[in-house]
Structure formats: C-alpha cells, structure tokens
Protein backbone atom coordinates (compact mmCIF):
# COMPACT_ATOMS: atom_id res chain seq x y z
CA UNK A 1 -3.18 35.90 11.37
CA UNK A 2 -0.96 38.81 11.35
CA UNK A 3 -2.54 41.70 9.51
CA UNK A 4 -0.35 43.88 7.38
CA UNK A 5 -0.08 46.55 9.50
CA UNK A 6 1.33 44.79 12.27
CA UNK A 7 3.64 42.88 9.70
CA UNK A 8 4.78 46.76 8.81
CA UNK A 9 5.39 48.01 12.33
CA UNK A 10 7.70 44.99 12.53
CA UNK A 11 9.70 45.54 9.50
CA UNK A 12 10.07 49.09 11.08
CA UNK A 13 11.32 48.33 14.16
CA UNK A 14 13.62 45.75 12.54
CA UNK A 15 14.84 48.59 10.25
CA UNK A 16 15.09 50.54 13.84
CA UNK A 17 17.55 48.02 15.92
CA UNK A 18 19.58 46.81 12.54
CA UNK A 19 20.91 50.11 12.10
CA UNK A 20 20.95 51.62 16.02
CA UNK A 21 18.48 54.64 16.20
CA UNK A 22 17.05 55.05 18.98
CA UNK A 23 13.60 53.85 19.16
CA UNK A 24 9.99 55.48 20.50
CA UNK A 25 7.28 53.55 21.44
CA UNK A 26 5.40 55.46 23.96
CA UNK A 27 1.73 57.05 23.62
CA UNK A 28 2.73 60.00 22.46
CA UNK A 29 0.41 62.65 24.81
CA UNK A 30 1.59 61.43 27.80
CA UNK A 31 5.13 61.42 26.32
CA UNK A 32 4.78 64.94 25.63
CA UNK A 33 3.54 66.15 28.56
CA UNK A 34 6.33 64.21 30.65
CA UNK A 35 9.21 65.02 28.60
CA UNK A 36 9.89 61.72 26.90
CA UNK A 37 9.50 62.68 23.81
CA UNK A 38 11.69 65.78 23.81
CA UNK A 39 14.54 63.67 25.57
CA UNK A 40 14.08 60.69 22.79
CA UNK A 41 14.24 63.91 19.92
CA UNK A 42 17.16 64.92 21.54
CA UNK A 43 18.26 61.03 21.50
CA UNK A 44 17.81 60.95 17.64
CA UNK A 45 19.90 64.65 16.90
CA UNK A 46 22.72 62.91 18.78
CA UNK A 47 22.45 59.80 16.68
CA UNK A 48 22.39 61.65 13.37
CA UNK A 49 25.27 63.85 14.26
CA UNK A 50 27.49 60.40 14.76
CA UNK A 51 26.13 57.98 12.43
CA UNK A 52 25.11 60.60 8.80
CA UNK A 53 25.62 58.11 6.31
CA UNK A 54 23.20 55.27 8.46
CA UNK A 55 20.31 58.73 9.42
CA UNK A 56 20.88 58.91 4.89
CA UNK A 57 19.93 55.24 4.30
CA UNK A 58 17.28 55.50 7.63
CA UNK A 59 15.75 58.34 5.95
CA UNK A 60 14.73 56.17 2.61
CA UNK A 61 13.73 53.54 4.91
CA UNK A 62 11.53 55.78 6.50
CA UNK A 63 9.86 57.24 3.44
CA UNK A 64 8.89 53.60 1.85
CA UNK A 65 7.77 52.29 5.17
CA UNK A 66 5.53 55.60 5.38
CA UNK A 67 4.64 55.63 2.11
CA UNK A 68 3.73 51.51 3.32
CA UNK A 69 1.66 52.99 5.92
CA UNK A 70 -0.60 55.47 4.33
CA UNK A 71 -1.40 53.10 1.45
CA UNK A 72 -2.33 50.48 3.85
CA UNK A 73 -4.40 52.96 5.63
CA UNK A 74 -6.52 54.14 3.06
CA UNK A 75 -7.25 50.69 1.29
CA UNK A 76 -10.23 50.83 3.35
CA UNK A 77 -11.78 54.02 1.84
CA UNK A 78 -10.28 52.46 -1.66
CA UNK A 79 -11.92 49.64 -1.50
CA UNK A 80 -15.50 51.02 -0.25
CA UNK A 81 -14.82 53.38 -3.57
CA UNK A 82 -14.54 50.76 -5.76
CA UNK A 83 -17.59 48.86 -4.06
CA UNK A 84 -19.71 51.96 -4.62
CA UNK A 85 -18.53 52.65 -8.29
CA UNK A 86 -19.52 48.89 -9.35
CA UNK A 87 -22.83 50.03 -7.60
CA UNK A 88 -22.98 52.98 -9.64
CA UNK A 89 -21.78 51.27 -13.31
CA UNK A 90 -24.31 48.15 -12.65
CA UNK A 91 -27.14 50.82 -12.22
CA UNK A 92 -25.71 52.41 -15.37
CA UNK A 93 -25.17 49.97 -17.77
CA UNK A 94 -26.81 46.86 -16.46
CA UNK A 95 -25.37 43.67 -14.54
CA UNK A 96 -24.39 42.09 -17.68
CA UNK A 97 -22.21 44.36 -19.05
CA UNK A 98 -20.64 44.74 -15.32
CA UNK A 99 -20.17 40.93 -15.07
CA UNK A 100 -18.84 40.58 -18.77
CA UNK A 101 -15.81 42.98 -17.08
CA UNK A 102 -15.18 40.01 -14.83
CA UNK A 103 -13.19 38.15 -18.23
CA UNK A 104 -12.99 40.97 -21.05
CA UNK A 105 -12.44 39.41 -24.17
CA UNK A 106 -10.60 41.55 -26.42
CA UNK A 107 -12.54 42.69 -29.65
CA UNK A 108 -12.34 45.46 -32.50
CA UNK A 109 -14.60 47.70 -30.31
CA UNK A 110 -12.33 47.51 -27.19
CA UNK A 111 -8.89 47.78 -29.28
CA UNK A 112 -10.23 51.00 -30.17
CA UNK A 113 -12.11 51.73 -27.00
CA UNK A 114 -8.74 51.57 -25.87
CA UNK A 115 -7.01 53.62 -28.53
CA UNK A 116 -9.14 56.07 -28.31
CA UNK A 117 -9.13 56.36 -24.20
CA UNK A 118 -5.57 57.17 -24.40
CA UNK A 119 -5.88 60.30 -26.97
CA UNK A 120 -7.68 63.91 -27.58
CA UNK A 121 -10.19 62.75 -29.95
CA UNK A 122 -13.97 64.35 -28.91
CA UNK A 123 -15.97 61.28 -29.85
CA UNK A 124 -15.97 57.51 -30.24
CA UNK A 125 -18.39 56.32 -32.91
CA UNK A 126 -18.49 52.57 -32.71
CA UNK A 127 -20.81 50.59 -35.67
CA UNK A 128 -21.90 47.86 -37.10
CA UNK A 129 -22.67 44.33 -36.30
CA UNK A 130 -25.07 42.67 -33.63
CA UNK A 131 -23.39 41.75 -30.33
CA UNK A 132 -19.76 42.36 -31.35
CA UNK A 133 -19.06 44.29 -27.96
CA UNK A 134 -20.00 47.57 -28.70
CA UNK A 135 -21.52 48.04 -25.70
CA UNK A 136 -19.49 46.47 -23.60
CA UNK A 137 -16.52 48.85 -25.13
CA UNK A 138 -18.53 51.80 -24.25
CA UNK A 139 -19.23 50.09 -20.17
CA UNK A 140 -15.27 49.94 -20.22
CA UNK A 141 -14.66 53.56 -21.20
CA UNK A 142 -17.28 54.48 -18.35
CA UNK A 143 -15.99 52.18 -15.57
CA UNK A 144 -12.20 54.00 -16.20
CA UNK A 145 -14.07 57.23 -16.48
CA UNK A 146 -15.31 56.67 -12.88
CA UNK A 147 -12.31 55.22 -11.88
CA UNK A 148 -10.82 58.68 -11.91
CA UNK A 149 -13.92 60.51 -10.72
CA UNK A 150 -15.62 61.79 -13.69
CA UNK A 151 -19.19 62.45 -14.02
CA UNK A 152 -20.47 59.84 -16.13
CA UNK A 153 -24.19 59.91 -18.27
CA UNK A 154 -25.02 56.58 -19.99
CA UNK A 155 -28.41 57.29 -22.10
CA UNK A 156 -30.04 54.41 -24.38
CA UNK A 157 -31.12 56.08 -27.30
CA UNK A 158 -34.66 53.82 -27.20
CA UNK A 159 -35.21 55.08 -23.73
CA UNK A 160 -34.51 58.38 -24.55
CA UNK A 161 -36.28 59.11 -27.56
CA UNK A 162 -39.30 57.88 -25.72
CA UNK A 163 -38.91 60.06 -22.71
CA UNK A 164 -40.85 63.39 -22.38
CA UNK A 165 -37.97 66.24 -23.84
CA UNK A 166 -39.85 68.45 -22.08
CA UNK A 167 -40.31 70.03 -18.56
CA UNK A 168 -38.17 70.64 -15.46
CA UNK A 169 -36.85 66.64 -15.35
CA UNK A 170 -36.30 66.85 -18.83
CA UNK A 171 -34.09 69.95 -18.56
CA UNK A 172 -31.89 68.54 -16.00
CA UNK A 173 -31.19 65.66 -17.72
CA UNK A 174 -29.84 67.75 -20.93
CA UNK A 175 -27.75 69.87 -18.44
CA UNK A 176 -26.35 66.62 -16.98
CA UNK A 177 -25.96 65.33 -20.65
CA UNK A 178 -24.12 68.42 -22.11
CA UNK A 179 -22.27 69.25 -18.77
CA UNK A 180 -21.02 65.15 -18.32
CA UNK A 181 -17.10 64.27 -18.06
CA UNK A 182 -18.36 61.57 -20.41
CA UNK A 183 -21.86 61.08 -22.35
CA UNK A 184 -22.38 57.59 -23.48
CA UNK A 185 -25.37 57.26 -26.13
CA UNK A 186 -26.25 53.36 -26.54
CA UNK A 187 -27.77 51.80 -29.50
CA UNK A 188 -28.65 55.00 -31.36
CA UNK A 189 -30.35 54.13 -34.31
CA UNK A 190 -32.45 51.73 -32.75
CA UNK A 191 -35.12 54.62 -31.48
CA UNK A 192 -37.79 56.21 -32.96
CA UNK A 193 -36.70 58.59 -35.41
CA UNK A 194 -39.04 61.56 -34.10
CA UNK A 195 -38.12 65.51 -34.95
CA UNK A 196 -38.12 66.42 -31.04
CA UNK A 197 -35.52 63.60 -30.33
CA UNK A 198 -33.32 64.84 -33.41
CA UNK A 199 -33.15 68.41 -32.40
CA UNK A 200 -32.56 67.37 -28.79
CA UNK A 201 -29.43 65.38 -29.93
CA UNK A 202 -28.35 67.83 -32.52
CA UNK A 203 -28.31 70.15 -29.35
CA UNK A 204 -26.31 68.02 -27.13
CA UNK A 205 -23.65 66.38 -29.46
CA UNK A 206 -23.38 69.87 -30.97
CA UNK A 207 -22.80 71.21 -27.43
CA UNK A 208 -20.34 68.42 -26.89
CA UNK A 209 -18.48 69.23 -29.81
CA UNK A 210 -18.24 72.84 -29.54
CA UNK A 211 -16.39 71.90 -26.20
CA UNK A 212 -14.69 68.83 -27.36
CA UNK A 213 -16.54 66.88 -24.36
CA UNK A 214 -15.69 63.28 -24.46
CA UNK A 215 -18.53 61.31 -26.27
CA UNK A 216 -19.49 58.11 -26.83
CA UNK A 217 -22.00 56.83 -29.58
CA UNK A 218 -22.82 53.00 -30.08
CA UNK A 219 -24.87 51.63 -33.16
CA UNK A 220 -25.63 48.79 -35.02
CA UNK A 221 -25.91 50.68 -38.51
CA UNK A 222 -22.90 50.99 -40.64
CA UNK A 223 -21.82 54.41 -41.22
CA UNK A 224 -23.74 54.98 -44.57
CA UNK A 225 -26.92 53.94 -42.48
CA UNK A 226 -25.55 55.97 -39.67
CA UNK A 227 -24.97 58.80 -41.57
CA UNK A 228 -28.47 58.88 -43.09
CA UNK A 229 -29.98 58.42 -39.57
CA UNK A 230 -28.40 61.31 -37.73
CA UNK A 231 -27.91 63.87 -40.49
CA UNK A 232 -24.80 65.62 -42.51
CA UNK A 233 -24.25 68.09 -39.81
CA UNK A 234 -23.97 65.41 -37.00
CA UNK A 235 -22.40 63.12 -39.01
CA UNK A 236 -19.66 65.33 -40.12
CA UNK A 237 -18.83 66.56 -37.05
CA UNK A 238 -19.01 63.16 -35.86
CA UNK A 239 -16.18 62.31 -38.10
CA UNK A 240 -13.90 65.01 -36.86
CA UNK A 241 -13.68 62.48 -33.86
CA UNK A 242 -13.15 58.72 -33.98
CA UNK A 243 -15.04 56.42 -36.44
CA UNK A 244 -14.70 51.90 -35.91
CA UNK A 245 -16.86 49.90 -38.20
CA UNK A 246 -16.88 46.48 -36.36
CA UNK A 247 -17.38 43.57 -38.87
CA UNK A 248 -16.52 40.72 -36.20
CA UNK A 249 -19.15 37.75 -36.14
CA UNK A 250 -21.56 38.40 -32.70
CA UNK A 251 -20.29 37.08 -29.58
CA UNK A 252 -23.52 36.52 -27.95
CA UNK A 253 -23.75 33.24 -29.22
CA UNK A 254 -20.58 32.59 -27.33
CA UNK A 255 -21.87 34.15 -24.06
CA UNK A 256 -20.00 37.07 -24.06
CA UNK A 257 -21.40 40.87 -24.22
C-alpha cells in the first residue's frame, strides 16, 4: 500500500516534469556542502526568468502541495490529541455519555446546547425531565470545549455536596472551579441541600458571573423548583444567561443518554 505521503511526493514531482522546473532530489547536506544545491538554485532563477507565468501557477502548486504536507505530517500528533481528549472526557463524564457521542440523537437540550455554544451568553441552565439528554448536552459542550484546548471542570452536584468544602484539596478544587474555561455542574438539585454547599456555589457561580465564565448547570427540577432550590440571587443571575425547560419524554427507555 502506498501511504499518502508517498502518493504526495508523486503528485509533486508530476507537478515538477508537467510544467519543466528543474527538479532536486538529493540529500540536501551533502548537496550543500558539494555545491549541488547552489547550482540547482541557480537552475530554478534561470527557469523563472524564462517561463513567469508557469513559476505563477508552480507557485500555487507549491503552496497546496505544502500545505498537503504539513497536514499530513501532523495527523500523527492530531490524532494522539484526540485519543488523549476521549481519555480525558470518559474520565470526566463517564463512558456512557462518551459512547452516546458515537450516534448523537438530536434533542431540545442539544438544539440549545448548540445555540448557546455559538453565542456570548455566561450560562446554560438546562431543566426538567428524566433522561431527556441533559447530560449528554452538557458532555457535548465539554468535548468541543476540549477540542479547542480549554480547561474543562465537570462537578456532579451529589458528589460535591458530599465532599469535604474544606482544607487544602478542597481549595484547589474551587480555584480550578472558578478559574475553568468551562464549569459543568451535573444534576444540581439532586444533592443534599446543606448551608456549606450553598455558600460554596453561591461563591463560585457568583465568581463565574462576575467574569461572565462559561457555565453549565443541568437539573431535573423545572425552573420554579429550580428557583426555590438555589435561591433569588442565583437564580436571577442565572437568568441573565440561558434558560431550556426540556419537556421531551426520557430517552433512556430507548437506549440513548
């Protein structure tokens, strides 16, 4: 099999003889140090100067075969990127959610996943309903997040209202929270309501907003429910950003996330 590199040096030196420019295919330190290579520049200048309007259409040759090249060249390092990122988001948000990205199916939650991806808007509330893809709207958001090489935090409200808010591990983690390119919170509502968890949150989201950091929120209580849970001052400033109720019937009885 002829690998697409090769296939590329071929088209090159097809572009090379078609139009008449002298060719070079010699290594090029010895070249250098024996002249070659000066005597082939000198070679090219002479075919330039007599044939301008084929060096014109040689010279966009030469940029789209380079431009060929280098992308060929680095799908390597692309490729062990995207490995490691799929590493990263399964650690994140779970194997599940990372296989349900295998066949998205397209849902009020990612419609406005989507929507809101594409403008200024601080935060992306998505509630209601069991199973409608809330979730799996938020894993989306993340995986494009690291796609471009922003720092990501995914928290699950359960796990984090039960974690210690306190000490040295504790402090990181709200640094990394506040300080994130994007903060996912998963399933808030579903956590034990306690006063040290509330003031932690009211000091991150209200970080987040005073920054307009790019915030996620998932929840299965509609907005009157949400609203009661979190507070008026989160909740309003909540709303300043983007609110979806989803009312779609829950996909998990088809399989899906």
């Amino acid at each position: 099999m002829i690998s697409e590199t090769s296939e590329l040096q071929q088209r090159l030196e097809l572009e090379l003889k078609a139009i008449g420019r002298p060719m070079f295919d010699s290594p090029i330190l010895p070249a250098l140090k024996s002249g070659v290579y000066a005597a082939h520049a000198e070679a090219v200048r002479k075919w330039e100067a007599e044939n301008l309007d084929k060096a014109k259409a040689w010279a966009s040759i030469e940029g789209q075969l380079v431009n060929e090249e280098n992308r060929l060249a680095m799908l390597p390092f692309e490729t062990a990127r995207a490995t490691e990122r799929a590493r990263k988001l399964g650690e994140m948000v779970g194997s599940r959610l990372v296989e349900a990205m295998k066949t998205p199916r397209q849902t009020q939650a990612l419609d406005a996943a989507k929507a809101w991806d594409a403008s200024t808007s601080w935060c992306l509330a998505l509630l209601g309903g069991v199973g409608n893809g809330k979730s799996f709207a938020a894993a989306w958001l993340a995986a494009q997040a690291m796609a471009l090489r922003a720092s990501v935090v995914w928290l699950r409200a359960t796990e984090g209202s039960t974690s210690s808010l306190y000490g040295e591990d504790a402090q990181r983690g709200a640094r990394e929270a506040r300080m994130a390119s994007l903060l996912v919170i998963d399933d808030l509502g579903a956590e034990m309501a306690t006063a040290s968890w509330q003031c932690w949150l009211e000091d991150i989201l209200g970080a987040r907003y005073a920054n307009s950091a790019r915030t996620v929120l998932t929840s299965n209580l509609d907005a009157v429910a949400f609203r009661a849970r979190i507070g008026v001052r989160l909740s309003d400033r909540i709303r300043e950003g983007t609110v979806c109720g989803t009312d779609e019937t829950s996909m998990r009885k088809r399989g899906a996330a």
